[in-house]
N, C-alpha and C. Protein backbone atom coordinates (compact mmCIF):
# COMPACT_ATOMS: atom_id res chain seq x y z
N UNK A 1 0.83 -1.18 0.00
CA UNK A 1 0.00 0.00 0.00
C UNK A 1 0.87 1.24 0.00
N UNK A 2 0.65 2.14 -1.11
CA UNK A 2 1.18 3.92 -0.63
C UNK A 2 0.83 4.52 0.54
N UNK A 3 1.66 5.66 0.72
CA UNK A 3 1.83 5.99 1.68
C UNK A 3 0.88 7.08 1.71
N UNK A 4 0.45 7.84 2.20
CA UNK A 4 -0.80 8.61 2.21
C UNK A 4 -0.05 9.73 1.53
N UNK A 5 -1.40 9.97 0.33
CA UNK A 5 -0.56 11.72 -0.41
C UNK A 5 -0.87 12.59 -0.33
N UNK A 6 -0.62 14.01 -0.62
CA UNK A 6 -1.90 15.52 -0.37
C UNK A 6 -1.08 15.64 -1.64
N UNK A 7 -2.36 16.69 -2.30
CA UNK A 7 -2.20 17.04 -3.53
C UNK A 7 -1.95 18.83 -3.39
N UNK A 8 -1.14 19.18 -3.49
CA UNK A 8 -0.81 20.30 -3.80
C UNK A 8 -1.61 21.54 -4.44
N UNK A 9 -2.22 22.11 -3.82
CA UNK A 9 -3.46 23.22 -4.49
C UNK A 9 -2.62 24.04 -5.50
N UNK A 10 -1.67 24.24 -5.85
CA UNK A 10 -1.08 24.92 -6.65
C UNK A 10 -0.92 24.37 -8.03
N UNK A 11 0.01 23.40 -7.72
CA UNK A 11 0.66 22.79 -9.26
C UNK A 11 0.21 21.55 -9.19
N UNK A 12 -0.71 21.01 -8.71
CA UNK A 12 -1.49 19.40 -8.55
C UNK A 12 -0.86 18.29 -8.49
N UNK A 13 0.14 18.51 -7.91
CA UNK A 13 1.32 17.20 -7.88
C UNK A 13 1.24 16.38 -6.74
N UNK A 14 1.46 15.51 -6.45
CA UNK A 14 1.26 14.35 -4.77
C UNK A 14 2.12 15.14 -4.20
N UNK A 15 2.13 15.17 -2.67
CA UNK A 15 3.25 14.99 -2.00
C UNK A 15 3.29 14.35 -0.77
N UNK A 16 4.21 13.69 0.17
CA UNK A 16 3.94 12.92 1.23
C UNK A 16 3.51 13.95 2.02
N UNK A 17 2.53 13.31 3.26
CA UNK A 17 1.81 14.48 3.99
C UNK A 17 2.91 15.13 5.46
N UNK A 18 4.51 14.63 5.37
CA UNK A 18 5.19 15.60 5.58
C UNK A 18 5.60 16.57 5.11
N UNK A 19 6.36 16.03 3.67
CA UNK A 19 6.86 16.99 2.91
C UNK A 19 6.05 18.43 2.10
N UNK A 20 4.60 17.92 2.12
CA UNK A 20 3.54 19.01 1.27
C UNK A 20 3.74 20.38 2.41
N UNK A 21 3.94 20.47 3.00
CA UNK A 21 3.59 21.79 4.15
C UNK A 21 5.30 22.26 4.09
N UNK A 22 6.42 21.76 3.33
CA UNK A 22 7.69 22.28 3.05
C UNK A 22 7.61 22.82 1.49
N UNK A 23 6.50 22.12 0.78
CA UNK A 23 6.83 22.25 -0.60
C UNK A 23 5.98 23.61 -1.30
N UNK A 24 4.45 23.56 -0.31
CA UNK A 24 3.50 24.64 -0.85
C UNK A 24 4.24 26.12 -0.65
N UNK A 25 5.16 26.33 0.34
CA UNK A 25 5.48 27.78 0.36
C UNK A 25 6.33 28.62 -0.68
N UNK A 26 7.14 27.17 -1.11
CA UNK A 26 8.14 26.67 -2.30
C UNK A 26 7.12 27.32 -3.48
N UNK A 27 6.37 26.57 -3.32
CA UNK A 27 5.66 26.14 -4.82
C UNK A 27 4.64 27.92 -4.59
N UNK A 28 4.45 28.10 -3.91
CA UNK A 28 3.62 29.53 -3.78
C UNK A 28 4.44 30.53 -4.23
N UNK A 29 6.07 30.49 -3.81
CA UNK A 29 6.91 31.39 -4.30
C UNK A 29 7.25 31.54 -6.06
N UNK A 30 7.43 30.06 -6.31
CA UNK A 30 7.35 29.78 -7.86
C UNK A 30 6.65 30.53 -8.54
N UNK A 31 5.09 30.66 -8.12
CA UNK A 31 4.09 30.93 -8.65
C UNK A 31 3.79 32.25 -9.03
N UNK A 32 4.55 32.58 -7.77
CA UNK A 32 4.36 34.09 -8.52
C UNK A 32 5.63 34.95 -9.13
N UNK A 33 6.50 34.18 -9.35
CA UNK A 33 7.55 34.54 -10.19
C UNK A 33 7.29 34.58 -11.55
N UNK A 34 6.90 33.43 -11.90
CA UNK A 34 6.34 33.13 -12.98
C UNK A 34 4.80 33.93 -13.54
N UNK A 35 3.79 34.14 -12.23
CA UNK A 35 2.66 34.80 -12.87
C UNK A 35 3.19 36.61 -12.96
N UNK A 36 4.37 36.68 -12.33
CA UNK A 36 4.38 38.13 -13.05
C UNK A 36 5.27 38.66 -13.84
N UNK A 37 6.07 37.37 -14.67
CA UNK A 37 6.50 37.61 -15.85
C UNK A 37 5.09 37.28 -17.55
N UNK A 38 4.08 37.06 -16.72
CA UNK A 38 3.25 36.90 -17.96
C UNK A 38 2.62 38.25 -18.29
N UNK A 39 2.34 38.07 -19.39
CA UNK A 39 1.67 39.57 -19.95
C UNK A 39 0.20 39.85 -18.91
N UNK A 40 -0.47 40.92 -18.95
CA UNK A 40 -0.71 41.16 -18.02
C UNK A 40 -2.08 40.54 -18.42
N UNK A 41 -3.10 40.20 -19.39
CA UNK A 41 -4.01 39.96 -19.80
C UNK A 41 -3.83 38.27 -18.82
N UNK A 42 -3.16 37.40 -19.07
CA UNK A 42 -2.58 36.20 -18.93
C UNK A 42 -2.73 36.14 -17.38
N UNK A 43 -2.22 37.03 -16.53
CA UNK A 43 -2.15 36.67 -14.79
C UNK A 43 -3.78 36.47 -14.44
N UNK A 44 -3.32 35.79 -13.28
CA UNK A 44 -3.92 35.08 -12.27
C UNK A 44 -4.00 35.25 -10.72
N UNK A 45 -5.41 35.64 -10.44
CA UNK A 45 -5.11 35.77 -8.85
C UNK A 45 -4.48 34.62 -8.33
N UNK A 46 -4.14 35.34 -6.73
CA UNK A 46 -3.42 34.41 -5.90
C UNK A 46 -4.11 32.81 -5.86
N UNK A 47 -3.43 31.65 -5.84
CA UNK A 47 -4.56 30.56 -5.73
C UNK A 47 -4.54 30.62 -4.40
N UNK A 48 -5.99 30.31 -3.34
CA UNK A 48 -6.07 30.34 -2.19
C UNK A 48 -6.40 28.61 -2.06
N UNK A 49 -5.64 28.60 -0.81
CA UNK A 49 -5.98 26.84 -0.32
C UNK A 49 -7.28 26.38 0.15
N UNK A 50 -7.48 25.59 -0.05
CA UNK A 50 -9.22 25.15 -0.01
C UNK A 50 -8.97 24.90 1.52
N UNK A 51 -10.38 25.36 1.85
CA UNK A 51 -10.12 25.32 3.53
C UNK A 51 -11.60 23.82 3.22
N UNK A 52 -10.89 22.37 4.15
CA UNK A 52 -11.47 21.23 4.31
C UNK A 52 -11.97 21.00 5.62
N UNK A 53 -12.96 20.90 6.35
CA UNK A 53 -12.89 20.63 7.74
C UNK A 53 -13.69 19.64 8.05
N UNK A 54 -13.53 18.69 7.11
CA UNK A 54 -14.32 17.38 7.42
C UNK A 54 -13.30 16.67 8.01
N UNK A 55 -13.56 16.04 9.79
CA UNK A 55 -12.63 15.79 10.42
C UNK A 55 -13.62 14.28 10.59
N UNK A 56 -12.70 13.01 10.41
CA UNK A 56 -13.32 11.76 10.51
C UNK A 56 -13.30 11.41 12.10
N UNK A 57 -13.93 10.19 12.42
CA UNK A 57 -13.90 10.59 13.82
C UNK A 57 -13.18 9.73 14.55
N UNK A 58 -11.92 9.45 13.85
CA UNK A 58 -10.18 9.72 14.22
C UNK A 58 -9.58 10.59 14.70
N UNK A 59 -9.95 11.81 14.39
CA UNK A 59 -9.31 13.04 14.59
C UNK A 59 -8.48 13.52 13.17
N UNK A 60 -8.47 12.41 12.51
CA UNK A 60 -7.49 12.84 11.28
C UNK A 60 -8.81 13.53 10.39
N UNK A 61 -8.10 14.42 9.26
CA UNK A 61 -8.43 15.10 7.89
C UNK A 61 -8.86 14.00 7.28
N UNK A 62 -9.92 14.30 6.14
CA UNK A 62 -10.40 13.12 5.17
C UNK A 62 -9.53 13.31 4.00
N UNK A 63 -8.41 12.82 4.04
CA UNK A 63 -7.29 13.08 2.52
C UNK A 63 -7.84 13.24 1.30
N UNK A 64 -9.39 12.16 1.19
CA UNK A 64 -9.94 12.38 0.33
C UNK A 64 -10.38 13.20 -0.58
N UNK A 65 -11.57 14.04 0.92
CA UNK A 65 -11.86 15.34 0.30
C UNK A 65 -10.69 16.13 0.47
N UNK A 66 -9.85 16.59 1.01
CA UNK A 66 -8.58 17.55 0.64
C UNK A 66 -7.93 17.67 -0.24
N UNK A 67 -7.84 16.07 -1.01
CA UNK A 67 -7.08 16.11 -1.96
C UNK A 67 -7.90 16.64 -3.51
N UNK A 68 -9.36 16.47 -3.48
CA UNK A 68 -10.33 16.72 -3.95
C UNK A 68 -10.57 18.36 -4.34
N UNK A 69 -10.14 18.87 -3.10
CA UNK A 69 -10.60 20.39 -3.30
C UNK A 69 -9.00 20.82 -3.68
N UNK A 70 -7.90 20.53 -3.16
CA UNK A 70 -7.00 21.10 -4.04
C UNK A 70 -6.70 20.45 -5.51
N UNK A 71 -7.04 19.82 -6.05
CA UNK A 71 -7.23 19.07 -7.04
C UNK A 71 -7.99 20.13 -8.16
N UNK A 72 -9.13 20.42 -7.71
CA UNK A 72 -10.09 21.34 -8.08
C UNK A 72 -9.21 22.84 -8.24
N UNK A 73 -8.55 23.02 -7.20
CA UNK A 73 -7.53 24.22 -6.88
C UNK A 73 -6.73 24.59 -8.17
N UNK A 74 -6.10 23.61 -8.43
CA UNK A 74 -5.04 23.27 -9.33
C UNK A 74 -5.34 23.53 -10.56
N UNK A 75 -6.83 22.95 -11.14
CA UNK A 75 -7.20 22.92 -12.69
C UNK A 75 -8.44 24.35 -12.67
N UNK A 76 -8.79 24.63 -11.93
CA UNK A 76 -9.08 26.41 -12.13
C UNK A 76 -8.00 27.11 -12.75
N UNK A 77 -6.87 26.93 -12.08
CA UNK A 77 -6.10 27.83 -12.78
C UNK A 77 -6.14 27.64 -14.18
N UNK A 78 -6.08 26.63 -14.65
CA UNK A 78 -6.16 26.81 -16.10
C UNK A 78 -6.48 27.73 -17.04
N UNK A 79 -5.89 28.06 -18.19
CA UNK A 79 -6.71 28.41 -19.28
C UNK A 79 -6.78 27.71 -20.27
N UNK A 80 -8.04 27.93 -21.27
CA UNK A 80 -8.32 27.59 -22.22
C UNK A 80 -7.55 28.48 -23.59
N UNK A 81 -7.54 27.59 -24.44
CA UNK A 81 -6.85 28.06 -26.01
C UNK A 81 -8.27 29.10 -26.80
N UNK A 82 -7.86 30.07 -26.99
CA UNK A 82 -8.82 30.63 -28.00
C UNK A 82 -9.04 29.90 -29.19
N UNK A 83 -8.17 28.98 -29.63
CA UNK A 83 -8.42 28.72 -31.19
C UNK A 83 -8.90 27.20 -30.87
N UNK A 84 -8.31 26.20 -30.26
CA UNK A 84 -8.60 24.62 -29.97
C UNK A 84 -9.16 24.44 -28.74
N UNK A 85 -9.45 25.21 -27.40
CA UNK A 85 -10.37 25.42 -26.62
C UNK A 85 -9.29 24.91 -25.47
N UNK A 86 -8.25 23.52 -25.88
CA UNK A 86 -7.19 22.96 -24.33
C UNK A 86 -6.74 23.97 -23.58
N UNK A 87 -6.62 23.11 -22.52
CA UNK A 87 -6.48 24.31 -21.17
C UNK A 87 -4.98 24.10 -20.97
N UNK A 88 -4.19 25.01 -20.50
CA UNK A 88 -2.83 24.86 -19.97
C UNK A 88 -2.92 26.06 -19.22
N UNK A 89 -1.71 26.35 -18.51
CA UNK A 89 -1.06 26.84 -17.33
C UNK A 89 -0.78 28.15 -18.07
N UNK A 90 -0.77 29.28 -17.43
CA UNK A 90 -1.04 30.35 -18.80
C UNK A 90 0.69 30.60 -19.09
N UNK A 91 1.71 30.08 -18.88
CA UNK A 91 3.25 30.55 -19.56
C UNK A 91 3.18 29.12 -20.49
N UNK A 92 2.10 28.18 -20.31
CA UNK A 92 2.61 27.26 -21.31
C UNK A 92 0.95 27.25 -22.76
N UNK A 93 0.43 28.99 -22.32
CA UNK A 93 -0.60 28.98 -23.37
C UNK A 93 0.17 29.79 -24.46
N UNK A 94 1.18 30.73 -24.15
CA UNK A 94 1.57 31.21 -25.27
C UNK A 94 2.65 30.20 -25.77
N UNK A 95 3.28 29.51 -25.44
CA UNK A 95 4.09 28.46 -25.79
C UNK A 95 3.16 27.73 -27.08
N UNK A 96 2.21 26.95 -26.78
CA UNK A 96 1.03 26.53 -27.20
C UNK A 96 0.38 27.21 -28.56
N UNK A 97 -0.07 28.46 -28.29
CA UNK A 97 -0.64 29.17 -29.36
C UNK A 97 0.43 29.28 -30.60
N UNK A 98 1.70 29.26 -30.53
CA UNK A 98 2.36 29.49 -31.55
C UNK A 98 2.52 28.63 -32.01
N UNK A 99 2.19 27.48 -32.17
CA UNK A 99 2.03 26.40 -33.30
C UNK A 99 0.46 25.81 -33.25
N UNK A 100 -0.45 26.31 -32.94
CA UNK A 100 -1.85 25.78 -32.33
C UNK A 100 -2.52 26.32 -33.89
N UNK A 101 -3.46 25.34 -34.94
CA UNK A 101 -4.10 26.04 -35.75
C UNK A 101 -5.51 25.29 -36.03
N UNK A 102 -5.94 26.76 -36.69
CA UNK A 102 -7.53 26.25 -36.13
C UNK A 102 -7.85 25.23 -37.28
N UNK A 103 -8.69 24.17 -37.04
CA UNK A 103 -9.37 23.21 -37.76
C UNK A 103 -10.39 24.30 -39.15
């Protein structure tokens, strides 16, 4: 069996449920390095962490739904292509558009 994962509200990646609370501040800093080298049409508010408070009656978090709502977290950010409609990460939509042609 794996080891229990949280999904990262940012960039939707696993991480072990030590290491995720070292990696999001990481990955928050990334984020906005990157969202404010994009043109300005292109940025993105801050992503905010899904607040979960379904507590099982363990005392533990339901990984489930947590991983669920940052999951959800993750693919908001998206955008869609004006011309083929796919969604990407907006520094990899202009990447994208320059070879993207319409049907």
């Amino acid at each position: 069996r794996r080891p229990p994962a949280v999904i990262c509200y940012i960039c939707g990646r696993e991480y072990g449920t030590k290491s995720v609370s070292i990696h999001e501040p990481q990955c928050l800093k990334k984020w906005h390095q990157d969202n404010d080298k994009l043109p300005k049409h292109l940025r993105r508010p801050e992503p905010k962490k899904p607040e979960v408070s379904h507590i099982q009656a363990k005392g533990f978090y339901d990984l489930d739904s947590l991983n669920e709502a940052a999951w959800i977290s993750a693919q908001n950010q998206l955008v869609p292509c004006d011309i083929c409609g796919r969604t990407f990460l907006p520094d990899r939509l202009i990447v994208h558009q320059q070879s993207c042609k319409p049907k």
